[in-house]
Protein backbone atom coordinates (compact mmCIF):
# COMPACT_ATOMS: atom_id res chain seq x y z
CA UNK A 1 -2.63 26.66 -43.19
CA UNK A 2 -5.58 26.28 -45.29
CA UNK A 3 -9.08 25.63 -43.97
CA UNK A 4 -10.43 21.97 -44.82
CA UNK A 5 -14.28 22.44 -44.83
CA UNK A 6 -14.55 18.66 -45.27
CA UNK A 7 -12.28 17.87 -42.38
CA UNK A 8 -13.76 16.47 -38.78
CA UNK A 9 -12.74 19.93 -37.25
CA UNK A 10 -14.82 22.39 -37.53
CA UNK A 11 -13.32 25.67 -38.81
CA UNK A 12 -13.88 27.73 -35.73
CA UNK A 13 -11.68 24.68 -34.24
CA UNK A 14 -9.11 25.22 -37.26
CA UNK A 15 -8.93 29.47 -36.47
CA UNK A 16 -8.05 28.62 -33.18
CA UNK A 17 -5.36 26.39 -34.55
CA UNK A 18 -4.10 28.64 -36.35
CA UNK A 19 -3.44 31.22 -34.24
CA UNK A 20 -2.11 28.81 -32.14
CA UNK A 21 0.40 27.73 -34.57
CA UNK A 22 1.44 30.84 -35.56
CA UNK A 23 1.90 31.57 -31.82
CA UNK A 24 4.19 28.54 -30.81
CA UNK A 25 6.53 28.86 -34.33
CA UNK A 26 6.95 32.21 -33.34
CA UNK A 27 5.05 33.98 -36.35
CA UNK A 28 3.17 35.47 -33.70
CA UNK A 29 4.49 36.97 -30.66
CA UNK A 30 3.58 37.97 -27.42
CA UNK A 31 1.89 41.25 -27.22
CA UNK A 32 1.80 41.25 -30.87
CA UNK A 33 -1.65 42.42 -32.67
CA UNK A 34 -3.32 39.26 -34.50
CA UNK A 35 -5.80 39.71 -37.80
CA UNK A 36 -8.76 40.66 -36.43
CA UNK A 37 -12.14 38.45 -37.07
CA UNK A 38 -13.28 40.60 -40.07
CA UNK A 39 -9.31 40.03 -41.48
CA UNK A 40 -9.98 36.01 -40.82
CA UNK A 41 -13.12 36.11 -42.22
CA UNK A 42 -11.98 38.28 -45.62
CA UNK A 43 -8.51 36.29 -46.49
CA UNK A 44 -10.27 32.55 -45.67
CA UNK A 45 -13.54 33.40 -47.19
CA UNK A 46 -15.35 32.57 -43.87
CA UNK A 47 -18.20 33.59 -41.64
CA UNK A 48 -16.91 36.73 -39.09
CA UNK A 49 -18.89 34.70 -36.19
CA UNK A 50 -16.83 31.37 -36.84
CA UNK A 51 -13.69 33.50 -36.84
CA UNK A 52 -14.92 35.03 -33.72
CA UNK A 53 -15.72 31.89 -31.97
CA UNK A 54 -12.39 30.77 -32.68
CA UNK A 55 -10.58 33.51 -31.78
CA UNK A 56 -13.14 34.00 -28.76
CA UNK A 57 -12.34 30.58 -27.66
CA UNK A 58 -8.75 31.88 -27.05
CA UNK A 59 -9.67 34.75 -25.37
CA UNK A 60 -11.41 32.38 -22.68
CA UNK A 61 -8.03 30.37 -22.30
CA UNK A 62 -6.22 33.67 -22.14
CA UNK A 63 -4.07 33.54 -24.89
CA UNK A 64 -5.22 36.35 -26.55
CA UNK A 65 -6.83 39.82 -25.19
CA UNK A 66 -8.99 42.52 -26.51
CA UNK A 67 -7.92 45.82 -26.14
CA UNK A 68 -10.70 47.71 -26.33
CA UNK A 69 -11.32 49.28 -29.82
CA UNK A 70 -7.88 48.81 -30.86
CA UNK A 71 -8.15 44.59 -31.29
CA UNK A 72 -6.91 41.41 -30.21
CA UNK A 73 -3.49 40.74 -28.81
CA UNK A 74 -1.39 37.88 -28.05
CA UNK A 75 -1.13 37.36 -24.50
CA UNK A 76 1.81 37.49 -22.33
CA UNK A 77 2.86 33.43 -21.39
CA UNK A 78 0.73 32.26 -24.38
CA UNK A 79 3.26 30.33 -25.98
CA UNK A 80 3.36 28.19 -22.65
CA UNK A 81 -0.41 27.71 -21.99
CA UNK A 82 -0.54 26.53 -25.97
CA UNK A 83 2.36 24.08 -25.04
CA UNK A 84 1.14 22.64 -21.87
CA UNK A 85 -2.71 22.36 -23.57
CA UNK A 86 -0.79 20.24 -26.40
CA UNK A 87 1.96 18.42 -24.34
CA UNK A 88 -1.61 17.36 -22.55
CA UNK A 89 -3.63 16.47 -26.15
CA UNK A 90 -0.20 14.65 -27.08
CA UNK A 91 -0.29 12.19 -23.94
CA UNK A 92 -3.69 11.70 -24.21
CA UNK A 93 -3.94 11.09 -28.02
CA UNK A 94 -0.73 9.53 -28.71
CA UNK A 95 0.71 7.76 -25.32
CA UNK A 96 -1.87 6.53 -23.73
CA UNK A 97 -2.90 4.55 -26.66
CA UNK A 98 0.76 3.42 -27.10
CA UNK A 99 0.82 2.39 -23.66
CA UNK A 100 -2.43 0.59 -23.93
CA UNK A 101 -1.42 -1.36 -27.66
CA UNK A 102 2.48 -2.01 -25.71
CA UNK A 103 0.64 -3.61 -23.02
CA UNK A 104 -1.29 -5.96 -25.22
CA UNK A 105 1.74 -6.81 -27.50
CA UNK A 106 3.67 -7.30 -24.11
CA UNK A 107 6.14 -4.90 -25.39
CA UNK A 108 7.67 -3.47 -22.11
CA UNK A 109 8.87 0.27 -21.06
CA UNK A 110 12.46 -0.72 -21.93
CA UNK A 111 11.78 -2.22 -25.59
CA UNK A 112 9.14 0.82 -25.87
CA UNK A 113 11.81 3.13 -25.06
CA UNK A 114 14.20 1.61 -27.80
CA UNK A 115 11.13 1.63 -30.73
CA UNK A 116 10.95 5.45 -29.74
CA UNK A 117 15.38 5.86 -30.20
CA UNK A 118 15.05 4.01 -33.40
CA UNK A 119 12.41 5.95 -34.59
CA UNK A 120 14.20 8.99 -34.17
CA UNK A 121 16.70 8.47 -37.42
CA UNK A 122 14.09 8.11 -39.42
C-alpha cells in the first residue's frame, strides 16, 4: 500500500490501515514484531508522530502492544477485533445505504437477495 497524501484519509488513518491489512491477509501475525514508527516513518517518507498516532491508535484498540524497549507487537485475537471493527464499517457503509436506496426503489429482501447471487459471477 502506498500512502495517498491527497486522499480524504489522513495518513495516520492510512498507517493504521495498513497494519491492519497486513494483519487480516496474514502478512502479519499474532505476536509477530511490526516496523516500528521510526521504520514507518523512514520507508514512507513520513513524520515519526503520524506513524505513531497511527500505530498508537491501535495500541488503544488493543491490536498491537508495546513491549517495553523491545517494540510493538501484534496482539493476540487481533485478527478478530480488525474483522468485527470492519464487518461493523461494512454494514454501516455499504448495507445500510443499500437497504435505504432498496426501500425507495421498492426492491424487496428477496429480489435484494438475488441482485447480491447474481453479482457474485461477476
Amino acid at each position: 500500500m502506498e500512502f495517498n497524501l491527497n486522499s480524504d484519509i489522513p495518513i495516520f488513518q492510512q498507517v493504521a490501515e495498513l497494519i491492519e491489512s497486513g494483519i487480516l491477509e496474514g502478512s502479519m501475525q499474532e505476536g509477530e514484531r511490526v516496523p516500528s514508527t521510526n521504520e514507518f516513518a523512514k520507508y514512507y517518507q513520513i513524520n515519526p508522530a503520524t506513524a505513531a498516532k497511527g500505530i498508537n491508535q491501535l495500541v488503544d484498540q488493543e491490536i498491537l502492544f508495546k513491549k517495553r524497549g523491545v517494540g510493538m507487537f501484534v496482539a493476540e485475537g487481533a485478527k478478530e477485533i480488525i474483522l468485527t471493527k470492519r464487518k461493523a464499517a461494512f454494514f454501516k457503509d455499504f448495507i445500510v445505504p443499500l437497504k435505504k436506496e432498496a426501500g425507495k426503489l421498492g426492491i424487496s429482501e428477496e429480489e435484494l437477495t438475488d441482485f447480491i447471487r447474481k453479482g457474485e459471477g461477476q
